[in-house]
PDB file of N, CA and C in Angstrom:
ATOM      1  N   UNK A   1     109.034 -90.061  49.850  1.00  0.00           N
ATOM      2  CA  UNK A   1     109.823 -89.238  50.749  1.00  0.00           C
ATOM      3  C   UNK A   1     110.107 -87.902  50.077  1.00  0.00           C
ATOM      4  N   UNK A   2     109.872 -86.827  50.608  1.00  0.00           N
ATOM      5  CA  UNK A   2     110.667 -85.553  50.485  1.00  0.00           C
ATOM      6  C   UNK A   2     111.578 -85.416  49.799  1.00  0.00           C
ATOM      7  N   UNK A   3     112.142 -84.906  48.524  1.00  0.00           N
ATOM      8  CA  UNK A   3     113.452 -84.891  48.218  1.00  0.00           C
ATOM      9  C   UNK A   3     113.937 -83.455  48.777  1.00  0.00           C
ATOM     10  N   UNK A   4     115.077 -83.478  48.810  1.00  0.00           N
ATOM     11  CA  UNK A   4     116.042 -82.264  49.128  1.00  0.00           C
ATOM     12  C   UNK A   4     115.785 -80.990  48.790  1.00  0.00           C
ATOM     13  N   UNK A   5     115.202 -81.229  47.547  1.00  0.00           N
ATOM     14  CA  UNK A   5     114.918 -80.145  46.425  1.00  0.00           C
ATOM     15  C   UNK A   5     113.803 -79.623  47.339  1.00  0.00           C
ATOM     16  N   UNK A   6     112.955 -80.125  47.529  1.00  0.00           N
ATOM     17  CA  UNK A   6     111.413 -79.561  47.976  1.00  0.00           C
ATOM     18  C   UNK A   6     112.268 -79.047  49.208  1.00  0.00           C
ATOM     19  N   UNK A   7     112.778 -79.504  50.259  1.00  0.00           N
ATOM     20  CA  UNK A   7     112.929 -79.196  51.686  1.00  0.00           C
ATOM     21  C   UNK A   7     113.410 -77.466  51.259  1.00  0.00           C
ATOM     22  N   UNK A   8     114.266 -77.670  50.712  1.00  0.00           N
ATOM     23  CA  UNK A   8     114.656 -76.215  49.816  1.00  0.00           C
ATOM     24  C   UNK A   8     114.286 -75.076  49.738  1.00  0.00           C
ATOM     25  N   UNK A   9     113.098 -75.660  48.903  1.00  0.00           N
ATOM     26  CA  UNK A   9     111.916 -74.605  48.711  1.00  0.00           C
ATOM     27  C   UNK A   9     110.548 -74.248  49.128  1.00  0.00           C
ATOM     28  N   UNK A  10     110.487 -74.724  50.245  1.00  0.00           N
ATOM     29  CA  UNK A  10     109.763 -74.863  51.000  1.00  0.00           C
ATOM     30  C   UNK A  10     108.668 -73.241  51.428  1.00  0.00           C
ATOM     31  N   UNK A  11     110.139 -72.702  51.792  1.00  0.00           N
ATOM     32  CA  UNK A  11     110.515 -71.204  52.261  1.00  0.00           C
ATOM     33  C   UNK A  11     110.090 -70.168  51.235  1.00  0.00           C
ATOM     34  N   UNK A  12     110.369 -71.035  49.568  1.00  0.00           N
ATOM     35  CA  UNK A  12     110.325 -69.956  48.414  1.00  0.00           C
ATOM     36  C   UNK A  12     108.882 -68.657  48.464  1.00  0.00           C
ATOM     37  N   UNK A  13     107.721 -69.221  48.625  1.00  0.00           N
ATOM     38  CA  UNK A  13     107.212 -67.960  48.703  1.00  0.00           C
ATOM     39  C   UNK A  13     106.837 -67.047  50.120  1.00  0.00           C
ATOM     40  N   UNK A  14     107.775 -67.128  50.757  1.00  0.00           N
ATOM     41  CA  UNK A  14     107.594 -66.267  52.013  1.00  0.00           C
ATOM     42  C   UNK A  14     108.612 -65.492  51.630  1.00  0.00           C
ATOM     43  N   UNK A  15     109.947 -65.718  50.926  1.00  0.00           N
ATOM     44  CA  UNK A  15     110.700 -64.605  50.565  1.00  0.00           C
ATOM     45  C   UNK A  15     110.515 -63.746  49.235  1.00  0.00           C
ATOM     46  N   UNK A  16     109.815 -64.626  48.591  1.00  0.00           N
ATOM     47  CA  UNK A  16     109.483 -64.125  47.011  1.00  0.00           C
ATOM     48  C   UNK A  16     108.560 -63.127  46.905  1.00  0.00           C
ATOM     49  N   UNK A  17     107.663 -63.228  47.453  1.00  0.00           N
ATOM     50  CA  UNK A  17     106.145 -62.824  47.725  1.00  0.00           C
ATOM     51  C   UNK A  17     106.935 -60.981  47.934  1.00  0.00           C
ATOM     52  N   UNK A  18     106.675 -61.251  49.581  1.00  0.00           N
ATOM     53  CA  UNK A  18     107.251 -59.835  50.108  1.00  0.00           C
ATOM     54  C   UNK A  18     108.614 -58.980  49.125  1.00  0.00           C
ATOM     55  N   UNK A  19     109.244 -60.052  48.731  1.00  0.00           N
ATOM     56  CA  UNK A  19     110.424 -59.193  48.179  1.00  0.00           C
ATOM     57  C   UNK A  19     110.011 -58.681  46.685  1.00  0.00           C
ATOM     58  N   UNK A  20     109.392 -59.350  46.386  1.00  0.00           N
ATOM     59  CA  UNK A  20     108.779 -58.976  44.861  1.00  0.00           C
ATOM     60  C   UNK A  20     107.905 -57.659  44.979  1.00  0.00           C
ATOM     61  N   UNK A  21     107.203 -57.403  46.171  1.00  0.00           N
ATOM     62  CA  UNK A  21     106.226 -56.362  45.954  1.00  0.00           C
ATOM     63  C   UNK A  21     107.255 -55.276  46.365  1.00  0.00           C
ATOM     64  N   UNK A  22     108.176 -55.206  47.826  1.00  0.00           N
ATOM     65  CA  UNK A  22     109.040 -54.358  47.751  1.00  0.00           C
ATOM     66  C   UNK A  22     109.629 -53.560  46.567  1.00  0.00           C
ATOM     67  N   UNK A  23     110.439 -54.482  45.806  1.00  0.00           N
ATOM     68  CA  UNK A  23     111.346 -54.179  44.962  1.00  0.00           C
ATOM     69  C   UNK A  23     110.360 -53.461  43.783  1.00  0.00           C
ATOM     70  N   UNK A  24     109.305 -54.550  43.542  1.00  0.00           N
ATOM     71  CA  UNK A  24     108.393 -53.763  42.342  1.00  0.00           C
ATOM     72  C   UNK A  24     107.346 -52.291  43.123  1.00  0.00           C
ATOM     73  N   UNK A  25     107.380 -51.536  44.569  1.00  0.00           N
ATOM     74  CA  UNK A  25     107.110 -50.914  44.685  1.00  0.00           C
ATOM     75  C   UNK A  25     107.805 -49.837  44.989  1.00  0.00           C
ATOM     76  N   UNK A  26     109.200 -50.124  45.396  1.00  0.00           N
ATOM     77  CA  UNK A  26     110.614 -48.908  44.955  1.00  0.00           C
ATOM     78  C   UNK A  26     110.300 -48.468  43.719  1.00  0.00           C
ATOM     79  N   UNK A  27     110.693 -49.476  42.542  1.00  0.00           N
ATOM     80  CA  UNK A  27     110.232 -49.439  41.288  1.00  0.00           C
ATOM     81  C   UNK A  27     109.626 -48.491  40.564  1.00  0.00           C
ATOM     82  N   UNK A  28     108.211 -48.528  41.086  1.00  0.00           N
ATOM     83  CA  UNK A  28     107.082 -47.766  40.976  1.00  0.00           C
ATOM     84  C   UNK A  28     107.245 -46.332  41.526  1.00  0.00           C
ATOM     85  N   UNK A  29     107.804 -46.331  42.459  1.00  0.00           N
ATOM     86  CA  UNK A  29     107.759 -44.597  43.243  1.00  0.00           C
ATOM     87  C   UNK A  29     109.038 -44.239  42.651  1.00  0.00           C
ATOM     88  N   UNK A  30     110.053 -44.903  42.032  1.00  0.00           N
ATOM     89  CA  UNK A  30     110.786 -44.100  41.298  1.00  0.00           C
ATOM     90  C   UNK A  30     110.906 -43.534  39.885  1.00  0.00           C
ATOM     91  N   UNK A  31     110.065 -44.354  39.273  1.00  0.00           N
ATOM     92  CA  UNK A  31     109.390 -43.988  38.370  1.00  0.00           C
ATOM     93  C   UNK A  31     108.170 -42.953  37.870  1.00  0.00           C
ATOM     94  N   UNK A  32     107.188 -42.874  39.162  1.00  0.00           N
ATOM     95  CA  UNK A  32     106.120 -42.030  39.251  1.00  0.00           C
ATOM     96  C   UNK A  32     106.264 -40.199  39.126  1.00  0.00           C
ATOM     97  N   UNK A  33     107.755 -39.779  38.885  1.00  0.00           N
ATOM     98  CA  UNK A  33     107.496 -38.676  38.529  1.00  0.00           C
ATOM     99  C   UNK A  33     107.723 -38.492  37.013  1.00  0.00           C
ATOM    100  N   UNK A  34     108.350 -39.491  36.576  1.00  0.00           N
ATOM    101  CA  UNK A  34     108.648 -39.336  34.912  1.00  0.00           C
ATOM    102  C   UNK A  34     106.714 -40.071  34.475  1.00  0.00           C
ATOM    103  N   UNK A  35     106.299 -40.701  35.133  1.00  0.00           N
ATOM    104  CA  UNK A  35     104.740 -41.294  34.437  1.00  0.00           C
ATOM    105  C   UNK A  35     104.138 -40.034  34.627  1.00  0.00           C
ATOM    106  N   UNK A  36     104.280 -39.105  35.400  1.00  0.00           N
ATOM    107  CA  UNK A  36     103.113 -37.857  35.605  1.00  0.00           C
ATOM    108  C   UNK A  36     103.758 -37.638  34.270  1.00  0.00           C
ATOM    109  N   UNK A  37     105.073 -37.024  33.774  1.00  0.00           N
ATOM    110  CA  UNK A  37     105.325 -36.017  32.756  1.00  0.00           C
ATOM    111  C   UNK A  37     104.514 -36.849  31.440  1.00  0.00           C
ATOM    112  N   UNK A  38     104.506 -37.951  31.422  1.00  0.00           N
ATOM    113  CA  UNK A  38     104.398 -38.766  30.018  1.00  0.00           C
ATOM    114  C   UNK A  38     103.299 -39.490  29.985  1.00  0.00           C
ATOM    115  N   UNK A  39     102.749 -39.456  31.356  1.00  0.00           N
ATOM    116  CA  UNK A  39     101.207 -40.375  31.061  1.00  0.00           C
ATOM    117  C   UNK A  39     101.065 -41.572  30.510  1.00  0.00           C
ATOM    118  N   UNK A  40     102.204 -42.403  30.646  1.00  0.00           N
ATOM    119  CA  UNK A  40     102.995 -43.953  30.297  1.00  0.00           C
ATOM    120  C   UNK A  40     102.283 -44.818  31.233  1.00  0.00           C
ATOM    121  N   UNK A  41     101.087 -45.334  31.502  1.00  0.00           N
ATOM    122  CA  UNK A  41     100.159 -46.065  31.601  1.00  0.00           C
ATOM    123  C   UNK A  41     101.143 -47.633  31.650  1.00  0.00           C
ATOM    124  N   UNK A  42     102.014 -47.974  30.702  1.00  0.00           N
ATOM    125  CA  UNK A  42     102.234 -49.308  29.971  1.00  0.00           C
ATOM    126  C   UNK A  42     103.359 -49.583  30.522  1.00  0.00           C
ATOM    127  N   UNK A  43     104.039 -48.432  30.773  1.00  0.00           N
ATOM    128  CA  UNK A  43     105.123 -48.968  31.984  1.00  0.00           C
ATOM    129  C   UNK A  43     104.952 -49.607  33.112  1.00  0.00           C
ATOM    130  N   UNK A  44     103.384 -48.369  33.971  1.00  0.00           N
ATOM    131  CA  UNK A  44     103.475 -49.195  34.936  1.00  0.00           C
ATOM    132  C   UNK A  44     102.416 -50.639  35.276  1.00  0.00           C
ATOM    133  N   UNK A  45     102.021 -51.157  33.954  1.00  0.00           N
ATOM    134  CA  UNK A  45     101.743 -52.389  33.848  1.00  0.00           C
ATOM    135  C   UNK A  45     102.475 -53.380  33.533  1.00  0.00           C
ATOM    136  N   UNK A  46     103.519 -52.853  33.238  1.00  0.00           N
ATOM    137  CA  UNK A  46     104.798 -53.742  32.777  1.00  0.00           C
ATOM    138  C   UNK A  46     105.632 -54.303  34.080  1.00  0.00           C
ATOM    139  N   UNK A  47     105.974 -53.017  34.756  1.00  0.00           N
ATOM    140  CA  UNK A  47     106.519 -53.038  35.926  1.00  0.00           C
ATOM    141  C   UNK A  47     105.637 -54.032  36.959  1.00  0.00           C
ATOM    142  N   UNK A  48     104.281 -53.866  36.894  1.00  0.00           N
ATOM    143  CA  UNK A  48     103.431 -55.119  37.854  1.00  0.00           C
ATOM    144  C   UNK A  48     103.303 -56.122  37.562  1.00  0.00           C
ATOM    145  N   UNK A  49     103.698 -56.483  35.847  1.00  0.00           N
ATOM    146  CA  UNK A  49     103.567 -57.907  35.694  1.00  0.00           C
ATOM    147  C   UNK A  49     105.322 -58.657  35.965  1.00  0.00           C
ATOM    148  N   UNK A  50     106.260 -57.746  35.456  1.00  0.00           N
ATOM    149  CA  UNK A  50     107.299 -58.505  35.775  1.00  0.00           C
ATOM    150  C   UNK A  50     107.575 -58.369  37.527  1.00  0.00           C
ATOM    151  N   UNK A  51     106.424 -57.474  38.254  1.00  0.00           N
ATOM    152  CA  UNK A  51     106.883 -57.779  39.821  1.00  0.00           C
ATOM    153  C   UNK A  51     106.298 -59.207  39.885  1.00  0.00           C
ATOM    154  N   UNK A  52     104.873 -59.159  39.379  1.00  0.00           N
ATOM    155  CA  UNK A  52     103.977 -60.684  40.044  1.00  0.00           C
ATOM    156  C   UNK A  52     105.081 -61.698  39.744  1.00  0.00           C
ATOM    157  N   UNK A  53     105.568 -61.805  38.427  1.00  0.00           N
ATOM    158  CA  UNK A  53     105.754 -63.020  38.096  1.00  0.00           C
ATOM    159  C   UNK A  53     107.225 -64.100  39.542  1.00  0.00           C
ATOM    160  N   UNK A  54     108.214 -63.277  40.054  1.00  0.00           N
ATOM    161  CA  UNK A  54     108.511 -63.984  41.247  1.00  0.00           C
ATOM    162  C   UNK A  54     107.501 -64.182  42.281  1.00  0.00           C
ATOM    163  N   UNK A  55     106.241 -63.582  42.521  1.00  0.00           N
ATOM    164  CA  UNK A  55     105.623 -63.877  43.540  1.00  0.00           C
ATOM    165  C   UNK A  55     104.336 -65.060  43.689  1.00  0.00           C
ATOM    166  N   UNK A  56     104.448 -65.115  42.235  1.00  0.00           N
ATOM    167  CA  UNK A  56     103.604 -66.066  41.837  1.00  0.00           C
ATOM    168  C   UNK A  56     104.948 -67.830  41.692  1.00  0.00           C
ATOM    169  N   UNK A  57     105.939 -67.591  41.025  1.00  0.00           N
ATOM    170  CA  UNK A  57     106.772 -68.576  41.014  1.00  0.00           C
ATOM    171  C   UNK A  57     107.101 -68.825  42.436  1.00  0.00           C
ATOM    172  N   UNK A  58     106.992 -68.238  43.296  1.00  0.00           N
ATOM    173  CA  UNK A  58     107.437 -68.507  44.430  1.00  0.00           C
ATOM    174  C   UNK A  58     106.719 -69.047  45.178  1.00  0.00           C
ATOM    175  N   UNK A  59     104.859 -68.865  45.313  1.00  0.00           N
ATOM    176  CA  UNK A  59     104.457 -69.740  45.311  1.00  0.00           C
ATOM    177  C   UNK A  59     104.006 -71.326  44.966  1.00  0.00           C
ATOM    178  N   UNK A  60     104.265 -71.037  43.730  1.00  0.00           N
ATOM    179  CA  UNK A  60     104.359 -72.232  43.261  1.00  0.00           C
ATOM    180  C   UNK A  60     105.298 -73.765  43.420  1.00  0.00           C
ATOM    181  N   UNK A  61     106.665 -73.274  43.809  1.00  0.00           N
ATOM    182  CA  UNK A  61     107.478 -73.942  44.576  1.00  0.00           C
ATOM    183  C   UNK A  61     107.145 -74.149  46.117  1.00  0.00           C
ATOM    184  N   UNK A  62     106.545 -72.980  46.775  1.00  0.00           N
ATOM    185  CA  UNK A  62     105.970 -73.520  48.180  1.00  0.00           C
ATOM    186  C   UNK A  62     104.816 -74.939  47.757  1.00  0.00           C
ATOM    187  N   UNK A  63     103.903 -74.285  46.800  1.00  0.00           N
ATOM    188  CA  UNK A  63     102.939 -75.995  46.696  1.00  0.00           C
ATOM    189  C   UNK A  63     103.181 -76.905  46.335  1.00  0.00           C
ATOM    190  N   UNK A  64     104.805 -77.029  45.397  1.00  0.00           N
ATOM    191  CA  UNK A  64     105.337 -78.266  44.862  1.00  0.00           C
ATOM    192  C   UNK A  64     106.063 -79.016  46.699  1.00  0.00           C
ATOM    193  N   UNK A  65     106.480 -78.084  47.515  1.00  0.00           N
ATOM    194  CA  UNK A  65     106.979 -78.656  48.493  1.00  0.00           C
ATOM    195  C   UNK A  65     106.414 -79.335  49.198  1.00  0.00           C
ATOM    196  N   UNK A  66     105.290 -78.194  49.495  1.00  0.00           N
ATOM    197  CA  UNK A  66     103.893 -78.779  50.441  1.00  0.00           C
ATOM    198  C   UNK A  66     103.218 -80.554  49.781  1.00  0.00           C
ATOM    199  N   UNK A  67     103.327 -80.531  48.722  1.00  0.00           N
ATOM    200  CA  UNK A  67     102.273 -81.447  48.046  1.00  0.00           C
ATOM    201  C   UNK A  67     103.240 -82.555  47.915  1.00  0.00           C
ATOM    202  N   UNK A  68     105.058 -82.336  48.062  1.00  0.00           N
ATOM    203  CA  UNK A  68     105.967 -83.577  48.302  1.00  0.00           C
ATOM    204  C   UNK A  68     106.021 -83.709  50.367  1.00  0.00           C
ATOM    205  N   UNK A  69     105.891 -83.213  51.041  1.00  0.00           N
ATOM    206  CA  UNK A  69     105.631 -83.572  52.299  1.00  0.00           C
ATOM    207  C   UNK A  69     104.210 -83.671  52.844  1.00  0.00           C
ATOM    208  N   UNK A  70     102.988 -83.503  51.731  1.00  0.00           N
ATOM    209  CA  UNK A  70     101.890 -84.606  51.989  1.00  0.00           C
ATOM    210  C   UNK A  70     101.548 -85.517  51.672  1.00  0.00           C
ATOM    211  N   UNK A  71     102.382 -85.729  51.092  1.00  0.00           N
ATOM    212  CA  UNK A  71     102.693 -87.451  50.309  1.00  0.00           C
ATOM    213  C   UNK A  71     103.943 -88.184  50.753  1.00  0.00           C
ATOM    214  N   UNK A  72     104.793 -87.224  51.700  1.00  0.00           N
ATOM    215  CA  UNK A  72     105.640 -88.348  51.706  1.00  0.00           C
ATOM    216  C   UNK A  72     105.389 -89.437  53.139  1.00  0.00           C
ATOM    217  N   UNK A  73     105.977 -90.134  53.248  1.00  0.00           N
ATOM    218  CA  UNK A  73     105.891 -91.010  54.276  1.00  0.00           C
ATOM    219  C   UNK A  73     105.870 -90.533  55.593  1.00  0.00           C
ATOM    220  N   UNK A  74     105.419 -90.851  56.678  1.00  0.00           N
ATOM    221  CA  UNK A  74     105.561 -90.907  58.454  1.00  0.00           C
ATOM    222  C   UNK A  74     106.551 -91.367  58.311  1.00  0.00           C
ATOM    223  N   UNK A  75     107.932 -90.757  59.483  1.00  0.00           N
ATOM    224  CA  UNK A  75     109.164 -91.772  59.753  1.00  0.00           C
ATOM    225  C   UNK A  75     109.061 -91.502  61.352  1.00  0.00           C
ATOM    226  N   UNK A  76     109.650 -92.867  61.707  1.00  0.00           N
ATOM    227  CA  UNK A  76     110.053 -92.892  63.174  1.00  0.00           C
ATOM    228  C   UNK A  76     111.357 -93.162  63.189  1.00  0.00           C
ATOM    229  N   UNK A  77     111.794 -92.386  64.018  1.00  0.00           N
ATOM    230  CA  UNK A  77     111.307 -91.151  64.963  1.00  0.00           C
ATOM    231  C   UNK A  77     111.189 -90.418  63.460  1.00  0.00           C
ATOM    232  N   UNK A  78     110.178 -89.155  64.373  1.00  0.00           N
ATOM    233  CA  UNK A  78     109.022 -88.239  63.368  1.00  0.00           C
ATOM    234  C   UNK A  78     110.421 -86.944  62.973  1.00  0.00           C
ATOM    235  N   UNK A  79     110.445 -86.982  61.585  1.00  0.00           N
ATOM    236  CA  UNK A  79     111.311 -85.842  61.000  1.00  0.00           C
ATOM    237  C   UNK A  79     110.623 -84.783  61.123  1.00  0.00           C
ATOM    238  N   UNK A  80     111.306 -83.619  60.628  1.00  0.00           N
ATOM    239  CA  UNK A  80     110.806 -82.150  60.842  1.00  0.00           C
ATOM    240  C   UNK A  80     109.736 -81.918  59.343  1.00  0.00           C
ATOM    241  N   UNK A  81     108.866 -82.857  59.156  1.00  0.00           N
ATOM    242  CA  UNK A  81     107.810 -83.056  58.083  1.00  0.00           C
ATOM    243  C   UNK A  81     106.866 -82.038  58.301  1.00  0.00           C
ATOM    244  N   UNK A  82     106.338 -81.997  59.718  1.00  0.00           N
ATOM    245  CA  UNK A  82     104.976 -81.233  59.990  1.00  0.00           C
ATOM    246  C   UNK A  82     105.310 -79.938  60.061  1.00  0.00           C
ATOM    247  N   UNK A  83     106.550 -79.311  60.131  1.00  0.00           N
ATOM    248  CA  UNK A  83     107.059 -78.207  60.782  1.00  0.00           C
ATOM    249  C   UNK A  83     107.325 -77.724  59.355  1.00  0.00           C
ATOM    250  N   UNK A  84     108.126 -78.725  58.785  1.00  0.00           N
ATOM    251  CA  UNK A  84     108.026 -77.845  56.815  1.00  0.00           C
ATOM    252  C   UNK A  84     107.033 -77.944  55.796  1.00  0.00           C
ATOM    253  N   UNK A  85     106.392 -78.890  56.293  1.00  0.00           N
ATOM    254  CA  UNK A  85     104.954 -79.053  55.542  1.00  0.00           C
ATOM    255  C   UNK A  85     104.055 -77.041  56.090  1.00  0.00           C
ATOM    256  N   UNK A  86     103.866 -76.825  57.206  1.00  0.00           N
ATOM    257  CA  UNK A  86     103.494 -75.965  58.015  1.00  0.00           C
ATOM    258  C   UNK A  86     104.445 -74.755  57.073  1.00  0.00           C
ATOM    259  N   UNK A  87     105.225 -74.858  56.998  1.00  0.00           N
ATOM    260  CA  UNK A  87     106.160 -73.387  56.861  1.00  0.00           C
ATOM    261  C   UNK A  87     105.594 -73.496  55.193  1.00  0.00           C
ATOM    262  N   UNK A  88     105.777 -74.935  54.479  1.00  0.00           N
ATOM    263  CA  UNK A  88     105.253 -74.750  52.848  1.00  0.00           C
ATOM    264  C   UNK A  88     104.063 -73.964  52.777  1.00  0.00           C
ATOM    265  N   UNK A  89     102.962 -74.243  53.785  1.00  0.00           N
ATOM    266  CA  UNK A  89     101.765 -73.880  53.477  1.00  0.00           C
ATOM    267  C   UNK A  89     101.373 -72.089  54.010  1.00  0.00           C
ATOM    268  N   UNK A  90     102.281 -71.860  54.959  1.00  0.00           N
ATOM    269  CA  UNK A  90     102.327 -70.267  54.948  1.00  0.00           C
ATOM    270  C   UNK A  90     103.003 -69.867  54.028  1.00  0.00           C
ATOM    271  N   UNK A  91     103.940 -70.499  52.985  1.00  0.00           N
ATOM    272  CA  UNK A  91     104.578 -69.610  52.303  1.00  0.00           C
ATOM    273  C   UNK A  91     103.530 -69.582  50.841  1.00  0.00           C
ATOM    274  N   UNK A  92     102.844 -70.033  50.933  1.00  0.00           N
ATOM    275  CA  UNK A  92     102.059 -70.408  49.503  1.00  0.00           C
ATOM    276  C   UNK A  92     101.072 -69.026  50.025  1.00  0.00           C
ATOM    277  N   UNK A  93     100.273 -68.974  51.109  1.00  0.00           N
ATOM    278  CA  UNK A  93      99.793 -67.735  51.513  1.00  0.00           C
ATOM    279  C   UNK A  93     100.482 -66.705  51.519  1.00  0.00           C
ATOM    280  N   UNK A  94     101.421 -66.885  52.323  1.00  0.00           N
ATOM    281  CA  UNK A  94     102.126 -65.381  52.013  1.00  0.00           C
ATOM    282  C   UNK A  94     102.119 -64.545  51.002  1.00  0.00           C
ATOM    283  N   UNK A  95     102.692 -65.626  49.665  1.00  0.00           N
ATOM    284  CA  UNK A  95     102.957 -65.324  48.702  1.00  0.00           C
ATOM    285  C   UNK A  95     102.113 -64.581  47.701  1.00  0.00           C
ATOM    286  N   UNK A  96     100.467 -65.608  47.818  1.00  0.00           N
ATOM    287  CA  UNK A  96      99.455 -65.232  47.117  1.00  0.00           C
ATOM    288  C   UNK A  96      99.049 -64.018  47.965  1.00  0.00           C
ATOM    289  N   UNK A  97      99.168 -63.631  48.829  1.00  0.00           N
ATOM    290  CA  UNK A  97      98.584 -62.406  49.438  1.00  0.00           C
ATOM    291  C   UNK A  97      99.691 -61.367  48.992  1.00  0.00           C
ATOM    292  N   UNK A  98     100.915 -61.206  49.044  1.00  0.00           N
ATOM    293  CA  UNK A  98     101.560 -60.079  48.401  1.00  0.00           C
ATOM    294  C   UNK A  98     101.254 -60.635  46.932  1.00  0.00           C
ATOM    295  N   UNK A  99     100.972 -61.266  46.487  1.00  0.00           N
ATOM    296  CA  UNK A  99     100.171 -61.501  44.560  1.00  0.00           C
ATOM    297  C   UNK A  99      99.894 -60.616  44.183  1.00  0.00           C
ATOM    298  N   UNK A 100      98.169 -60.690  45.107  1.00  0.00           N
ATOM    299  CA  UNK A 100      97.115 -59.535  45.211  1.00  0.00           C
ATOM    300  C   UNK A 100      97.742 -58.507  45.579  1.00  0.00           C
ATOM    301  N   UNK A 101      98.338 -58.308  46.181  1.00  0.00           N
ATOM    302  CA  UNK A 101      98.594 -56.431  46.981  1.00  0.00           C
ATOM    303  C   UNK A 101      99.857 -56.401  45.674  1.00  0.00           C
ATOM    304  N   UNK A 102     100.079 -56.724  44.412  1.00  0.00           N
ATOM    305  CA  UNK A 102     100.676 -56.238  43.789  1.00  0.00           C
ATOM    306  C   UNK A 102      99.447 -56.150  42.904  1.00  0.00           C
ATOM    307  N   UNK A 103      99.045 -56.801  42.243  1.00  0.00           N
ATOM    308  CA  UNK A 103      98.202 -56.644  41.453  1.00  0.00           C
ATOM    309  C   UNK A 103      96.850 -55.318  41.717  1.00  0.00           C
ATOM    310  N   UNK A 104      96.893 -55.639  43.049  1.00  0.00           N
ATOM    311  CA  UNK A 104      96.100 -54.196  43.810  1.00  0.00           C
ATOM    312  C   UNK A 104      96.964 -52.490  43.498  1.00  0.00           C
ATOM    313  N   UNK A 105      98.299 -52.707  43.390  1.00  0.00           N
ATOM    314  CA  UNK A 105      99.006 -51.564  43.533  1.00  0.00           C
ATOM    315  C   UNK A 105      98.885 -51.508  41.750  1.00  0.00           C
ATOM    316  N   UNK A 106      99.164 -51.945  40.957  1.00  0.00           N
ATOM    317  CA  UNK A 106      99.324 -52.195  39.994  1.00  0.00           C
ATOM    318  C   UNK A 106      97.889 -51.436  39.169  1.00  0.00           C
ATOM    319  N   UNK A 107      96.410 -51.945  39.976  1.00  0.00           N
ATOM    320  CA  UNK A 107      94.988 -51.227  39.229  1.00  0.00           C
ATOM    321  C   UNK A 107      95.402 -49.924  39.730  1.00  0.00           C
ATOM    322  N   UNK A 108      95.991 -49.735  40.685  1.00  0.00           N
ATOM    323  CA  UNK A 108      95.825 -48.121  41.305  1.00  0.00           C
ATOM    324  C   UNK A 108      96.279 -47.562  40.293  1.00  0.00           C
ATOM    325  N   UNK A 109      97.453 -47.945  39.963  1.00  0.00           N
ATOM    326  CA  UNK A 109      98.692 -47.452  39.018  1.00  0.00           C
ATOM    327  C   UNK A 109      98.279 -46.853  37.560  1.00  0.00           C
ATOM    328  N   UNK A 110      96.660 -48.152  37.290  1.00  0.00           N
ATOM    329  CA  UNK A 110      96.094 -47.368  36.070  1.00  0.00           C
ATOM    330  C   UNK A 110      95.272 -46.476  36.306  1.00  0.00           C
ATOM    331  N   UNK A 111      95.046 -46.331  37.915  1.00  0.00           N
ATOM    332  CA  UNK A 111      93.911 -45.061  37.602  1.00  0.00           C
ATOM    333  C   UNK A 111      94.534 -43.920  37.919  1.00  0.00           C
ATOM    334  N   UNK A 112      95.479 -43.881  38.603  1.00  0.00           N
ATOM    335  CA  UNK A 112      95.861 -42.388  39.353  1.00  0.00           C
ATOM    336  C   UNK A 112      97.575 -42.648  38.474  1.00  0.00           C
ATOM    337  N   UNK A 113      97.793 -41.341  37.988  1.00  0.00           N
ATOM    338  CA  UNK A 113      98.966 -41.352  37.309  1.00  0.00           C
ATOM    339  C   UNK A 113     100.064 -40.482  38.252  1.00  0.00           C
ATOM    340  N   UNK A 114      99.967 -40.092  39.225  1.00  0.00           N
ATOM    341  CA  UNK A 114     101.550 -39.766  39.686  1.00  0.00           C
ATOM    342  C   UNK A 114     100.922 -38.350  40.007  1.00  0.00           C
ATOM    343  N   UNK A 115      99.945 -37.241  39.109  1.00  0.00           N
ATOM    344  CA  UNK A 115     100.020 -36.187  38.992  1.00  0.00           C
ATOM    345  C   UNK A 115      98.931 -35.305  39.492  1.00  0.00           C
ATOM    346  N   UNK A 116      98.278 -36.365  40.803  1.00  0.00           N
ATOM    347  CA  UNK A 116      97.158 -36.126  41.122  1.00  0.00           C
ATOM    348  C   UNK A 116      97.549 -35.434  42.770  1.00  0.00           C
ATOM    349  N   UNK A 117      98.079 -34.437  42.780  1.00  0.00           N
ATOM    350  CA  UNK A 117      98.844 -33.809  43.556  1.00  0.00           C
ATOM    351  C   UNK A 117      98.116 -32.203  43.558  1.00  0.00           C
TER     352      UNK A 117
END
């Protein structure tokens, strides 16, 4: 059966995902006029790895959820299993797709420095 914990986190990378690239792409544009002056490359690889790392944990709790409501039991009458199993498995996408579009913003970040204006 499902524990509590999983039902939980079910959700984790549909909010992690998106909010991680947000926050790590404020981040980035507020930073991008001090990287033109200094040509600090290492910041903004720094800044993309500590964005991934919630968007990646956040998936990861969506597949621990998903993988406890495909194992857990059928109950009758039918619990809301298929409906959070369903929401686990978009959030594991979600998540890995804002991954990439950080990690995507992140190569840009090493090629174009701010000052290409």
């Amino acid at each position: 059966m499902a524990t509590t914990a999983h039902r939980r986190y079910s959700w984790a990378g549909l909010a992690a995902g998106p909010g991680a690239w947000a926050i790590g792409t404020q981040v980035k544009y507020s930073y991008a006029s001090l990287a033109c002056n200094s040509h600090a490359w290492i910041v903004t690889l720094g800044i993309t790895l500590v964005s991934l790392i919630p968007a990646v944990l956040g998936a990861f709790l969506s597949w621990r959820a998903w993988q406890a409501f495909r194992h857990a039991e059928r109950q009758v009458p039918p619990d809301d299993k298929d409906a959070r199993e369903f929401l686990a498995a978009v959030s594991i996408m979600v998540a890995l797709l804002f991954a990439v579009a950080i990690l995507m913003q992140g190569a840009a970040g090493l090629v174009f420095h701010g000052c290409e204006l």
